[in-house]
N, C-alpha and C. Protein backbone atom coordinates (compact mmCIF):
# COMPACT_ATOMS: atom_id res chain seq x y z
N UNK A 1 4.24 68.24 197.92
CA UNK A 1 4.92 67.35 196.97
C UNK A 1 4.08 66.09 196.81
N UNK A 2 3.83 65.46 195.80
CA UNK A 2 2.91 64.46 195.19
C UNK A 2 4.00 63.33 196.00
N UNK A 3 3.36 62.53 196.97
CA UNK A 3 3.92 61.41 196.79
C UNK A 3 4.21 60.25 196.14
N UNK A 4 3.19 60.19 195.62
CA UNK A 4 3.44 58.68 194.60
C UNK A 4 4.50 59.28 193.48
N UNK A 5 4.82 60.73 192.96
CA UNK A 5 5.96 60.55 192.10
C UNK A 5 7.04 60.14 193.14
N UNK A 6 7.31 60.23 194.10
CA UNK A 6 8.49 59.93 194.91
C UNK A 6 8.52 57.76 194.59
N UNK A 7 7.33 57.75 194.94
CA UNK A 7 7.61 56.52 195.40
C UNK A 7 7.05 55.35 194.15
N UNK A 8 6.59 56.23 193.49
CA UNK A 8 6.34 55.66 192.03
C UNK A 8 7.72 54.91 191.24
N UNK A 9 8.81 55.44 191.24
CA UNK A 9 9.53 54.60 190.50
C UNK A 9 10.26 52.99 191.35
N UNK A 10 9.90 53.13 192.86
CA UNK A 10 10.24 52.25 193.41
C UNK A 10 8.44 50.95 193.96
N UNK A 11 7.57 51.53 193.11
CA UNK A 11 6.71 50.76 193.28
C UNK A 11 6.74 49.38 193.32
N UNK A 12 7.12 48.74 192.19
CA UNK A 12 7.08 47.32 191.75
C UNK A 12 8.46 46.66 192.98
N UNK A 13 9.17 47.15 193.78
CA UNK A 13 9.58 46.68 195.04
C UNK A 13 8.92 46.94 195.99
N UNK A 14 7.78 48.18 196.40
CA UNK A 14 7.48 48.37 197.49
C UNK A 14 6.57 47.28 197.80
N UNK A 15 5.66 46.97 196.41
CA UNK A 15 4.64 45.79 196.95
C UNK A 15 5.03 44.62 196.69
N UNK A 16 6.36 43.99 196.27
CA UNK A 16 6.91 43.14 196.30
C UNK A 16 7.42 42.76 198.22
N UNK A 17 7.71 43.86 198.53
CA UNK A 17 7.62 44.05 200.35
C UNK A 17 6.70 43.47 201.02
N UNK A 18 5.62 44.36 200.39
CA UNK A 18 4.31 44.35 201.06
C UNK A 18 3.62 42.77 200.75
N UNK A 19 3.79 42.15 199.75
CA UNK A 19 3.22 40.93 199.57
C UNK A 19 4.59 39.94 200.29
N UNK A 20 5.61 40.06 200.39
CA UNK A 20 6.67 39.04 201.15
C UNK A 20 6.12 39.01 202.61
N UNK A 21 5.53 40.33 203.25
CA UNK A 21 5.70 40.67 204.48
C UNK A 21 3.99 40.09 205.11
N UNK A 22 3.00 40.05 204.16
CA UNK A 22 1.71 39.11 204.14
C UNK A 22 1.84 37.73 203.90
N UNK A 23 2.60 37.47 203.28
CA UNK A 23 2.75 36.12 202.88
C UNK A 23 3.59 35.59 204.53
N UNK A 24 4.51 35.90 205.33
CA UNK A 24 5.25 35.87 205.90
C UNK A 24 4.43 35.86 207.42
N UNK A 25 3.99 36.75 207.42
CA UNK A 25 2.42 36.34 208.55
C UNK A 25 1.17 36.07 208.31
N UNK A 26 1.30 35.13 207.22
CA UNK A 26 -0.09 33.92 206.86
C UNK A 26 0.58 33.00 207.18
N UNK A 27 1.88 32.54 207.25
CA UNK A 27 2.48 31.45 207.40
C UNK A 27 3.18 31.54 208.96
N UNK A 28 2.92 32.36 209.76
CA UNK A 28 3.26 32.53 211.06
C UNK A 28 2.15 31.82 211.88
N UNK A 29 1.52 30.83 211.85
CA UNK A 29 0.46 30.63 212.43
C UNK A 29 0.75 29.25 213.25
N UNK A 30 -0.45 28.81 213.94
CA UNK A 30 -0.30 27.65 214.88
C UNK A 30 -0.29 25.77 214.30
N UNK A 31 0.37 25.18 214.75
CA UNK A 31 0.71 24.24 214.18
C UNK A 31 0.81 23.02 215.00
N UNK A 32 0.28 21.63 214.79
CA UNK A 32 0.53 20.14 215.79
C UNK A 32 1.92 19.82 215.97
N UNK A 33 2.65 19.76 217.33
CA UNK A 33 3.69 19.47 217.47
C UNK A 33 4.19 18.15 216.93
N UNK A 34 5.06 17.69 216.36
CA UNK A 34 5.58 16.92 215.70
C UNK A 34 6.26 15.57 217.04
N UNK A 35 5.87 13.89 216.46
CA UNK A 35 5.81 13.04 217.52
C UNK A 35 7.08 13.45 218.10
N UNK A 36 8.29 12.53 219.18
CA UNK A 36 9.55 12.87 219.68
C UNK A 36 10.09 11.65 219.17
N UNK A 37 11.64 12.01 218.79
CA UNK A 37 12.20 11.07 218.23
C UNK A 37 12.47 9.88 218.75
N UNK A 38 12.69 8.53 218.36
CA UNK A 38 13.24 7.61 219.33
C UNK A 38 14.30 7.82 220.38
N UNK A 39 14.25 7.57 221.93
CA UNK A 39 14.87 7.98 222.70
C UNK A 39 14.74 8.86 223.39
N UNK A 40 13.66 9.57 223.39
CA UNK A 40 13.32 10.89 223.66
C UNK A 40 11.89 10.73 224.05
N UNK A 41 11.77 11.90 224.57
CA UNK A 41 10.21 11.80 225.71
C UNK A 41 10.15 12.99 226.01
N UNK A 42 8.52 13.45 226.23
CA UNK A 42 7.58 15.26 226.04
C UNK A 42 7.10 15.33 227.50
N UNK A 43 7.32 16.52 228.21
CA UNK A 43 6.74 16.98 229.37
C UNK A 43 6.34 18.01 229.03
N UNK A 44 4.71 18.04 229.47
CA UNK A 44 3.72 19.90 228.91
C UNK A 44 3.47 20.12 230.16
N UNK A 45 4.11 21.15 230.76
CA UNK A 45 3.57 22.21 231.57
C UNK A 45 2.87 23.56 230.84
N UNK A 46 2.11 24.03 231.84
CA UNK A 46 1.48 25.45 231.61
C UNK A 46 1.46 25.83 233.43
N UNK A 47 2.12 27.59 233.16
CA UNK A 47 2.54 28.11 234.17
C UNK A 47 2.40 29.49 234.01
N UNK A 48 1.35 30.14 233.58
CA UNK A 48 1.06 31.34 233.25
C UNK A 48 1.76 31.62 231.82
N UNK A 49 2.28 32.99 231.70
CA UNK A 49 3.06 33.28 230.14
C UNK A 49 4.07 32.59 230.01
N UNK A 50 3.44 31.80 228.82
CA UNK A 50 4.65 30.85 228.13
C UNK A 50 5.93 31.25 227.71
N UNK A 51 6.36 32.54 227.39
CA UNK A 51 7.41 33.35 226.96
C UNK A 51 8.60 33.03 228.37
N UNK A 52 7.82 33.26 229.89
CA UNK A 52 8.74 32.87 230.82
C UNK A 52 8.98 31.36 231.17
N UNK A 53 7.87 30.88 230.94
CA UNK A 53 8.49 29.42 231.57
C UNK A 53 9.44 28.72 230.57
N UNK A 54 9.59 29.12 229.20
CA UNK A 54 10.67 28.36 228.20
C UNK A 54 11.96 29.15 228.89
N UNK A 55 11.89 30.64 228.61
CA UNK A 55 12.71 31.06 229.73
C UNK A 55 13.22 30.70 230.92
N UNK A 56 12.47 30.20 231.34
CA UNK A 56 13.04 29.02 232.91
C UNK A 56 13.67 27.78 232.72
N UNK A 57 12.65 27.20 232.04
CA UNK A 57 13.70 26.04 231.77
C UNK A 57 15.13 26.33 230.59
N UNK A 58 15.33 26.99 230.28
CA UNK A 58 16.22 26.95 229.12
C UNK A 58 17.60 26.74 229.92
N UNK A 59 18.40 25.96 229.27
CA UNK A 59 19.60 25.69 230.16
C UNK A 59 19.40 24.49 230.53
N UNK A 60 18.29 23.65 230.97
CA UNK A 60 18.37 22.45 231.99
C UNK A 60 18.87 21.58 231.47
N UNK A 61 20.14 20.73 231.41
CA UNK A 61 20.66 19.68 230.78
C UNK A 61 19.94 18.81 230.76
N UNK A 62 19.94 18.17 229.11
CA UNK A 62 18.65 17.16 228.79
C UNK A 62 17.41 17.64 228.18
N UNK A 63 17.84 18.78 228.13
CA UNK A 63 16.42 19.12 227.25
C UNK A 63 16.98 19.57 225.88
N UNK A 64 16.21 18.86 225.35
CA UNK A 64 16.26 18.67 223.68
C UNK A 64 15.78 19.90 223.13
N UNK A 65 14.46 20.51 223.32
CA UNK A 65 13.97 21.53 222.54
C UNK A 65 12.86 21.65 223.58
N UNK A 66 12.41 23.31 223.41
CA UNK A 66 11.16 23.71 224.00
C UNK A 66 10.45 24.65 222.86
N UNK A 67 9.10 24.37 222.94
CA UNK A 67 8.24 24.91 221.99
C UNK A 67 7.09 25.39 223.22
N UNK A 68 6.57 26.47 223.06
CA UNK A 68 5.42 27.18 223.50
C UNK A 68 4.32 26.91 222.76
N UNK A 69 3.28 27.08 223.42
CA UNK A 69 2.22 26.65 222.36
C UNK A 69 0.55 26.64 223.52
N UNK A 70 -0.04 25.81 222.96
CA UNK A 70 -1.25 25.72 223.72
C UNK A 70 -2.08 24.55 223.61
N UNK A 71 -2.69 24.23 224.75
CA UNK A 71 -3.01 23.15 225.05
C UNK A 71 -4.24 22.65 226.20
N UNK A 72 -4.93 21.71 226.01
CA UNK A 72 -6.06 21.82 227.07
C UNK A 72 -7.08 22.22 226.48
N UNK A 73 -7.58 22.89 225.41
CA UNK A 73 -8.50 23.62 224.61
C UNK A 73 -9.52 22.79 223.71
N UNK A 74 -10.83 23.30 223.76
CA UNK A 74 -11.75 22.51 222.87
C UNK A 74 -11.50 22.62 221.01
N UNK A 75 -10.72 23.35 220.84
CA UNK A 75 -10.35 23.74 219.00
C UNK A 75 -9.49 23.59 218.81
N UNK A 76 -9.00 23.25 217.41
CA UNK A 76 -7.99 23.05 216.55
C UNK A 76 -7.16 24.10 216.21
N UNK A 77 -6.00 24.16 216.34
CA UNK A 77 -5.08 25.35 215.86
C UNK A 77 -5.30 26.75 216.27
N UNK A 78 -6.01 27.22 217.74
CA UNK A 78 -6.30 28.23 218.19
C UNK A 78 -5.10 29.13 217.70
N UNK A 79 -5.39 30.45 217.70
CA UNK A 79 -4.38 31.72 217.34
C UNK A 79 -4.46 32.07 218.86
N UNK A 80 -3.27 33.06 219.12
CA UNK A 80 -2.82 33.44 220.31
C UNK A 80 -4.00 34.42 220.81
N UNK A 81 -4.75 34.96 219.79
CA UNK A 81 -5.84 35.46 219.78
C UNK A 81 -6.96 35.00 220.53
N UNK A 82 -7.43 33.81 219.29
CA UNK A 82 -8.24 32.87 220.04
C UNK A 82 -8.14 32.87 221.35
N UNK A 83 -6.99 31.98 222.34
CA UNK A 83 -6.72 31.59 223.30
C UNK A 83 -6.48 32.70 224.16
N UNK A 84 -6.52 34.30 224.23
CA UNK A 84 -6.72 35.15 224.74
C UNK A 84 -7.81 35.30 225.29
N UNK A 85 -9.19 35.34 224.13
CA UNK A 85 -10.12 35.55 224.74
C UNK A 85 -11.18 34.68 226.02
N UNK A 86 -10.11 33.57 226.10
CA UNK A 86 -10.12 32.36 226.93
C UNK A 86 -11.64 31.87 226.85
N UNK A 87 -12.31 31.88 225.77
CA UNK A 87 -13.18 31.18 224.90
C UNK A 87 -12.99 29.71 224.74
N UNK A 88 -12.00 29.41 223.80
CA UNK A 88 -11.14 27.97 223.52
C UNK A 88 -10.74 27.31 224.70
N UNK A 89 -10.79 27.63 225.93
CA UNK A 89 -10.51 26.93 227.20
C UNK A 89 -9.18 25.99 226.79
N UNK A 90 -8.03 27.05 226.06
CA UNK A 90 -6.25 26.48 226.22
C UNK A 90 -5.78 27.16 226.88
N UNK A 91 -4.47 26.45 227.54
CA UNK A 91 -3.50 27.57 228.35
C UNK A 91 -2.59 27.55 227.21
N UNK A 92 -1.69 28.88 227.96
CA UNK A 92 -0.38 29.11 227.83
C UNK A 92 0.86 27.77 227.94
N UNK A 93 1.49 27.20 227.27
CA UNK A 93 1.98 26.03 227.78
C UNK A 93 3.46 25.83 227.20
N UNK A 94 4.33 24.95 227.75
CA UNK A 94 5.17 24.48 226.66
C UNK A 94 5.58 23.01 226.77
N UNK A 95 5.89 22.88 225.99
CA UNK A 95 6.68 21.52 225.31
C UNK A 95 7.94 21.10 225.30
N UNK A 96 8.24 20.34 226.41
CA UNK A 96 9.72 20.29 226.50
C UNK A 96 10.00 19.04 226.00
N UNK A 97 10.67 18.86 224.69
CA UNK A 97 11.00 17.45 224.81
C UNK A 97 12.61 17.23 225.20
N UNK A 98 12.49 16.25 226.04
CA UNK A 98 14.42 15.59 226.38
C UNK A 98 14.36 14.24 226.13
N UNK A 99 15.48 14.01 226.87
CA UNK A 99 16.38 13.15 226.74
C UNK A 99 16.20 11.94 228.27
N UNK A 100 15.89 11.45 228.07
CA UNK A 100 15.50 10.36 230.00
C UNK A 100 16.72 10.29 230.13
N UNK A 101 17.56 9.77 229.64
CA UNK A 101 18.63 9.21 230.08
C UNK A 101 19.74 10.59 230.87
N UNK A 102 19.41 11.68 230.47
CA UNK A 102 20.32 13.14 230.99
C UNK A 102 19.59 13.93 231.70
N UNK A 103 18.55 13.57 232.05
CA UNK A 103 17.37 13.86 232.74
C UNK A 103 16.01 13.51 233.26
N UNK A 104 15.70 13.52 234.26
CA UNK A 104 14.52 12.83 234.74
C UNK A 104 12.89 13.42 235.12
N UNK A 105 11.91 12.62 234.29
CA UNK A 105 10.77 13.87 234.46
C UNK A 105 10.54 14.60 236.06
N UNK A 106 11.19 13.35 236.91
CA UNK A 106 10.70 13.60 237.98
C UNK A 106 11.49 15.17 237.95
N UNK A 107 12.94 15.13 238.15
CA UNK A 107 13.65 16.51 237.84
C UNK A 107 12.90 17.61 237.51
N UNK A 108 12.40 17.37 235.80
CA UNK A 108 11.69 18.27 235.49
C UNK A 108 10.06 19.07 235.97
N UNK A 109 9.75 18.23 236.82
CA UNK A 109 8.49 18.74 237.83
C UNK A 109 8.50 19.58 238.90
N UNK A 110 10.06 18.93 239.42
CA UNK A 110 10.27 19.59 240.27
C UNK A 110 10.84 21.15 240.14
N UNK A 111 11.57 21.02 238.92
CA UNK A 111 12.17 22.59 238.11
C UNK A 111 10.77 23.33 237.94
N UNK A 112 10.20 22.81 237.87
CA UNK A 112 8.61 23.52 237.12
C UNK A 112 8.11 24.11 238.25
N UNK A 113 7.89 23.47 239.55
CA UNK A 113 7.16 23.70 240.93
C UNK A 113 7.90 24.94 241.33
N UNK A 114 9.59 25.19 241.02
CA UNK A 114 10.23 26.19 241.82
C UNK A 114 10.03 27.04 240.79
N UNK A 115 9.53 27.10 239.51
CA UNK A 115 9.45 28.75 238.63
C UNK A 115 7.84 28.82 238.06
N UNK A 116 6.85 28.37 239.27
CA UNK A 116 5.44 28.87 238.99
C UNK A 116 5.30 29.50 240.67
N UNK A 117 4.39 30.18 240.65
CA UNK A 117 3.36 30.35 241.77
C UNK A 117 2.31 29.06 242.10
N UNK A 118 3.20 28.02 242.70
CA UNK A 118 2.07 26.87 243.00
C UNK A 118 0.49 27.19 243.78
N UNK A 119 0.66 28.28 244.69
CA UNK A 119 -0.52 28.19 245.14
C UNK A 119 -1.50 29.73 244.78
N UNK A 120 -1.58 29.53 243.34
CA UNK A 120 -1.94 30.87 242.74
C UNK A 120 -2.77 30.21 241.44
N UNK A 121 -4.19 29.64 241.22
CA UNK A 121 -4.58 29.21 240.42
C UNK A 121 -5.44 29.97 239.50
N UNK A 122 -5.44 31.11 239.66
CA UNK A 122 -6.18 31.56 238.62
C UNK A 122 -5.38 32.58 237.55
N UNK A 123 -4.16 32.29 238.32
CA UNK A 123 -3.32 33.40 236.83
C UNK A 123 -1.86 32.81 237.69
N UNK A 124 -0.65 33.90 236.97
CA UNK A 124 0.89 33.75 237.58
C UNK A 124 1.03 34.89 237.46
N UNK A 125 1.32 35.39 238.72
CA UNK A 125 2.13 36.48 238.79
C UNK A 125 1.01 37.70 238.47
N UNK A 126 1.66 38.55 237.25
CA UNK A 126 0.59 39.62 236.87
C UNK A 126 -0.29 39.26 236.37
N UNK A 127 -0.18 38.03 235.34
CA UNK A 127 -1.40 37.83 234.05
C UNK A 127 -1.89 36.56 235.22
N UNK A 128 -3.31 36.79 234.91
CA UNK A 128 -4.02 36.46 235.38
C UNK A 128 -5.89 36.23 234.00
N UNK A 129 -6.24 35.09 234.41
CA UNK A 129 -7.04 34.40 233.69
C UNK A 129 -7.07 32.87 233.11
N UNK A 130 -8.59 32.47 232.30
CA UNK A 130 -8.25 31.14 232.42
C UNK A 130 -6.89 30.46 231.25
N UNK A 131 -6.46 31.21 230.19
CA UNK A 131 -5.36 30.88 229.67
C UNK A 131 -3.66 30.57 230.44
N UNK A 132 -4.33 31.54 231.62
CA UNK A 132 -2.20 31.39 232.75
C UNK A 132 -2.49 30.37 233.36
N UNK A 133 -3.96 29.80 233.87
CA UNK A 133 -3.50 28.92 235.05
C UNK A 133 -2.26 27.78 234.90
N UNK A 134 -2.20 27.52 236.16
CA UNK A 134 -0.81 26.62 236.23
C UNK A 134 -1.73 25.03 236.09
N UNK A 135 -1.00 23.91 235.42
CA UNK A 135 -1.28 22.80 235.10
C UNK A 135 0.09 21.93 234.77
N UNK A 136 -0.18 20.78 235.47
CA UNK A 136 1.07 19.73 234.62
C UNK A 136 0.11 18.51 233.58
N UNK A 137 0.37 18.74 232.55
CA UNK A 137 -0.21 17.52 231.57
C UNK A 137 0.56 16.68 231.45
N UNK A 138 -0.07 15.25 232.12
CA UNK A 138 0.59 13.42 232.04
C UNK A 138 0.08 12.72 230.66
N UNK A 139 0.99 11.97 231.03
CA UNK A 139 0.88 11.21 229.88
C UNK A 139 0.63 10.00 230.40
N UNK A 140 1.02 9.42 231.58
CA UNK A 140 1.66 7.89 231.67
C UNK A 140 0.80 7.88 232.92
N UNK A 141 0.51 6.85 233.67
CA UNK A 141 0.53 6.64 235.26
C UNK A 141 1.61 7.15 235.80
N UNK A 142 2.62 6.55 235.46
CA UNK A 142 4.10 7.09 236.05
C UNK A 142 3.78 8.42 236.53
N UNK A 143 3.96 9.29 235.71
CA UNK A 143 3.74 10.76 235.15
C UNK A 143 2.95 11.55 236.44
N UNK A 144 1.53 10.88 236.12
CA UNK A 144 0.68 11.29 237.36
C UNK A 144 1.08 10.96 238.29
N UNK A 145 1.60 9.91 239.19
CA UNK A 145 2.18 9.46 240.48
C UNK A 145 3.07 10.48 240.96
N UNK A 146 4.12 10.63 240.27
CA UNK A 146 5.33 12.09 239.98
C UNK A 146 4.62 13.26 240.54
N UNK A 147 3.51 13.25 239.28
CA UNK A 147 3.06 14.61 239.65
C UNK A 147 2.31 15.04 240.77
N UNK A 148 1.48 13.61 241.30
CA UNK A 148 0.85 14.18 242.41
C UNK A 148 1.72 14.17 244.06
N UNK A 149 2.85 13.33 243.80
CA UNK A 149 3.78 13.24 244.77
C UNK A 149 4.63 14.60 244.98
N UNK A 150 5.14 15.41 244.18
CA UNK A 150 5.65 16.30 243.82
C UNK A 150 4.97 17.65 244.13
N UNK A 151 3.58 17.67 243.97
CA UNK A 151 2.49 18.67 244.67
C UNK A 151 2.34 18.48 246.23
N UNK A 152 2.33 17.13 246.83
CA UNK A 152 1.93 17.09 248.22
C UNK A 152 3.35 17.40 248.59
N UNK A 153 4.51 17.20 247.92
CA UNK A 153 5.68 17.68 249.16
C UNK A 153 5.69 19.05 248.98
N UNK A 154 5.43 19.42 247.73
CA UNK A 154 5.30 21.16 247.80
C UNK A 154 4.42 22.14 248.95
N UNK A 155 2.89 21.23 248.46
CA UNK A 155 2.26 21.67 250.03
C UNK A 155 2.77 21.68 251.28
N UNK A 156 3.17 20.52 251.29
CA UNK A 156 4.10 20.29 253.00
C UNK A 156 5.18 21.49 252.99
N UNK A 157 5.83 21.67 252.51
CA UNK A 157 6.75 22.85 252.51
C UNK A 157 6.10 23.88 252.78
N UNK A 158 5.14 24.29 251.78
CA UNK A 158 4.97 25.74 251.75
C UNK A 158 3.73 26.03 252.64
N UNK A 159 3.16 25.15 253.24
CA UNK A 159 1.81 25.30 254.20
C UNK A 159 0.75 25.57 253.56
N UNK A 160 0.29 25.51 252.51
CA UNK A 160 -0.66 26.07 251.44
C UNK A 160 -1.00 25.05 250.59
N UNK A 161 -2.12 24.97 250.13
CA UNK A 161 -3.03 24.27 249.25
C UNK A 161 -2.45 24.42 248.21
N UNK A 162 -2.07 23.65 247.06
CA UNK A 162 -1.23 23.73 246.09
C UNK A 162 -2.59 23.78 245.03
N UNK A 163 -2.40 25.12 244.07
CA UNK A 163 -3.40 25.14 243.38
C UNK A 163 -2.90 24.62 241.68
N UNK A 164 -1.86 24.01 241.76
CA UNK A 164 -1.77 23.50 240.37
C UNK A 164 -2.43 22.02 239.72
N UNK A 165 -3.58 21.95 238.97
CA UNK A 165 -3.83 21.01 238.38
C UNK A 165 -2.94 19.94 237.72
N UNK A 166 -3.73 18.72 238.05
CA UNK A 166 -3.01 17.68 236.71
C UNK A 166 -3.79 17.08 236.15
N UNK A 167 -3.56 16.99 234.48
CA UNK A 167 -4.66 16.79 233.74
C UNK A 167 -3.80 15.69 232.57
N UNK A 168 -4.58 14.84 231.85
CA UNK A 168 -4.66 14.13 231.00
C UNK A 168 -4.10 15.03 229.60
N UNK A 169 -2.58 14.61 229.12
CA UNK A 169 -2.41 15.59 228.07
C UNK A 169 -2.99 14.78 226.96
N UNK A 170 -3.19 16.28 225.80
CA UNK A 170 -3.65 16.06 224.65
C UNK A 170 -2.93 17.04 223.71
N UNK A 171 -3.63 17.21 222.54
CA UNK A 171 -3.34 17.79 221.54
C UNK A 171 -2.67 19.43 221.56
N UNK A 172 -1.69 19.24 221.54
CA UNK A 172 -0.22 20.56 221.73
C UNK A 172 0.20 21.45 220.55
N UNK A 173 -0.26 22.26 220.04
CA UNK A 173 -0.36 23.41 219.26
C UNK A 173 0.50 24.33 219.58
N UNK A 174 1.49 24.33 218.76
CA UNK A 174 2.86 25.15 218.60
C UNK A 174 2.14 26.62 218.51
N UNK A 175 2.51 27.49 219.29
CA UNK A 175 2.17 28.94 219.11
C UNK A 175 3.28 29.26 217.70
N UNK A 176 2.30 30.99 217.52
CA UNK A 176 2.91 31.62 216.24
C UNK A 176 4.69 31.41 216.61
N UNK A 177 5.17 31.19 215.52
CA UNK A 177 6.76 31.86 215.61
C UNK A 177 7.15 32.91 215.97
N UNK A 178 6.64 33.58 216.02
CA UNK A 178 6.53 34.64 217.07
C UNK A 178 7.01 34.98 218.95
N UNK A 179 6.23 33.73 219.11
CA UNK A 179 6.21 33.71 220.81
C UNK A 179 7.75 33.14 221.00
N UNK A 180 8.00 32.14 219.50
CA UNK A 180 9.22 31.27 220.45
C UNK A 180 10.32 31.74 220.51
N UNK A 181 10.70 31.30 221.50
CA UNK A 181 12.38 32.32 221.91
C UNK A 181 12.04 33.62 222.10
N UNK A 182 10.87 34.07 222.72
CA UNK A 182 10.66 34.69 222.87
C UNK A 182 11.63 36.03 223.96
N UNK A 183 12.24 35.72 225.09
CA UNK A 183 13.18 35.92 226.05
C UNK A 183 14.33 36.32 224.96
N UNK A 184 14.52 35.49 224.32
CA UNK A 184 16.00 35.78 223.52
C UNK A 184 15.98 36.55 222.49
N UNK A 185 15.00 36.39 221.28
CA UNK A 185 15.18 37.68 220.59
C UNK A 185 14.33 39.08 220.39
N UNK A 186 13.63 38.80 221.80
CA UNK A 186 13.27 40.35 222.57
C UNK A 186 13.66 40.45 223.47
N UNK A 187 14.80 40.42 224.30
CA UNK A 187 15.06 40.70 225.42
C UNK A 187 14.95 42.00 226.60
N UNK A 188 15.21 43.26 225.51
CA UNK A 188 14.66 44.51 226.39
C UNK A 188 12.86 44.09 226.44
N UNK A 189 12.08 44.28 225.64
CA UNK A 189 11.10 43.43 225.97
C UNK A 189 10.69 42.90 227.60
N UNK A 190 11.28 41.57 227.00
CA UNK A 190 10.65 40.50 227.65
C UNK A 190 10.91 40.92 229.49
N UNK A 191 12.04 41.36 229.29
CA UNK A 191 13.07 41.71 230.59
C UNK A 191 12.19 42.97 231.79
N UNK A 192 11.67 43.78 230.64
CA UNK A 192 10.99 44.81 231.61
C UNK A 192 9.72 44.20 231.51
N UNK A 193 9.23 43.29 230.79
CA UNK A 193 7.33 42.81 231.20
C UNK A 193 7.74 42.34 232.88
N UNK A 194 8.93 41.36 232.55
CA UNK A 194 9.67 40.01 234.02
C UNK A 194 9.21 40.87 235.30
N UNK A 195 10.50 41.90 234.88
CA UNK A 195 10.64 43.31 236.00
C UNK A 195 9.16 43.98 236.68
N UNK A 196 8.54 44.30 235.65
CA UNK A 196 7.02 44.64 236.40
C UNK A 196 6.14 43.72 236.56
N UNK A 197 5.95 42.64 236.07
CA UNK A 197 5.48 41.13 236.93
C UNK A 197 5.80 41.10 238.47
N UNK A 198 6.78 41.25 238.70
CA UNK A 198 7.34 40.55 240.01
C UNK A 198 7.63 39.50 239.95
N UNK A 199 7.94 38.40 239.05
CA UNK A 199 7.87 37.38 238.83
C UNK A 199 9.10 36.96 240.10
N UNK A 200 10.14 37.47 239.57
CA UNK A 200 11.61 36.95 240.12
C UNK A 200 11.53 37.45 241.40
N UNK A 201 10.49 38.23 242.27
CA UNK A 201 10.84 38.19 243.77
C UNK A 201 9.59 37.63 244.23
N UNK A 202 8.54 37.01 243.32
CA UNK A 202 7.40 36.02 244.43
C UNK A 202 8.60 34.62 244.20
N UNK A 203 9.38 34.11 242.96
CA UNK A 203 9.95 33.21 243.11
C UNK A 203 10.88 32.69 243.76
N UNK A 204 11.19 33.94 243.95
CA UNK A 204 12.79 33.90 245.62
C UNK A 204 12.41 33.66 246.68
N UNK A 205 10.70 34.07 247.01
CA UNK A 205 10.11 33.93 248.27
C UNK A 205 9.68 32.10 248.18
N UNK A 206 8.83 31.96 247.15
CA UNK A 206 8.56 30.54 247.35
C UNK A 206 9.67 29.90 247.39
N UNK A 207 10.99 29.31 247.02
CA UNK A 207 12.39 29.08 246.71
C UNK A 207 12.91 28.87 247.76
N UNK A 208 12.68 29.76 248.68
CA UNK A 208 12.96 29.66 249.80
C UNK A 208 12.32 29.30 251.13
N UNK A 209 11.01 28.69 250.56
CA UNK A 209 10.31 28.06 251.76
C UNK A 209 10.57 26.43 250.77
N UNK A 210 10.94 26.34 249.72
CA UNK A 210 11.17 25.55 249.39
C UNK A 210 12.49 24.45 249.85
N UNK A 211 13.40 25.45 250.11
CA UNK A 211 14.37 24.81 250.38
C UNK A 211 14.66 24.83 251.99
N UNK A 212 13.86 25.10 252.36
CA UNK A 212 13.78 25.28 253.83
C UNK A 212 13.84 24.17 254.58
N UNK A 213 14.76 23.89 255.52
CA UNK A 213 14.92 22.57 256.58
C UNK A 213 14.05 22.11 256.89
């Protein structure tokens, strides 16, 4: 059977599809995060795949919005692509902006320390390379003081060299629309990558030297 008579009379919709559905991922692409409103204030971690750590924090009262994205990198508007081939020297990262007053960065460092592999610097978990490493990006003195205070009690806890960097933040590049919310509107997904990671039983182990007397 000839296909195009089949699909011939529905042509002038099929590529009406086909051009919505190109147009639709030309415009899926990477983008400069937008300043934070008055009252409000940005903490960028990177902690291996960004898909889990928005996942981690989601819930924490005081947080305004989280965006995934990338950061640390010598180029402008890297694609998830780009920053794969860990060429562009960006991580995986996100963007939490809150609220100070309902939450405290210090808080939020410390939320960050209990859902990475602190002493695991060259990837998290399964993914591994220079896009996962773990990093906290400052902004302030404050920031850094926090952050490096926050690493030495971690060490003390866990007996181990804490391999997470802290670095001078910069320029924060919203990943495709794609990545964000990623946990939520892929969840079978996201749920069995989690599951064969191991993510959630190296984090029960650190967690618990964490909270340890």
């Amino acid at each position: 059977m000839n296909a195009m008579r089949i699909i011939g009379p529905f042509a002038p919709l099929l590529l009406l599809g086909i051009v919505a559905g190109a147009l639709a991922f030309a415009e899926d692409t990477t983008k400069a995060s937008p300043p934070p409103q008055k009252g409000q204030a940005v903490a960028v971690f990177a902690g291996g795949c960004f898909w889990s750590e928005q996942h981690d924090f989601d819930g924490v009262p005081g947080i305004v919005s989280i965006r995934v994205g990338y950061t640390g990198g010598k180029t402008a508007a890297p694609s998830y692509e780009d920053v794969s081939t860990g060429a562009t020297g960006h991580l995986e990262s996100v963007r939490i902006t809150y609220d100070p007053k309902k939450v405290s960065y210090e808080a939020l460092v410390k939320h960050y320390f209990r859902h990475v592999d602190p002493v695991s610097g060259d990837g998290q978990f399964c993914d591994f390379g220079d896009e996962y490493r773990p990093f906290i990006f400052v902004s302030t003195p404050q920031e850094q003081e926090i952050a490096q205070r926050e690493s030495k009690a971690v060490e003390a806890k866990l007996g181990q060299k804490v391999a997470v960097q802290i670095a001078q933040a910069g320029p924060f590049w919203e990943a495709e629309e794609y990545h964000q919310d990623f946990a939520k509107k892929n969840p079978g997904h996201y749920f069995a990558y989690r599951r064969g990671c191991g993510r959630d039983a190296r984090l029960a182990e650190i967690q618990k030297k964490l909270d340890a007397k």
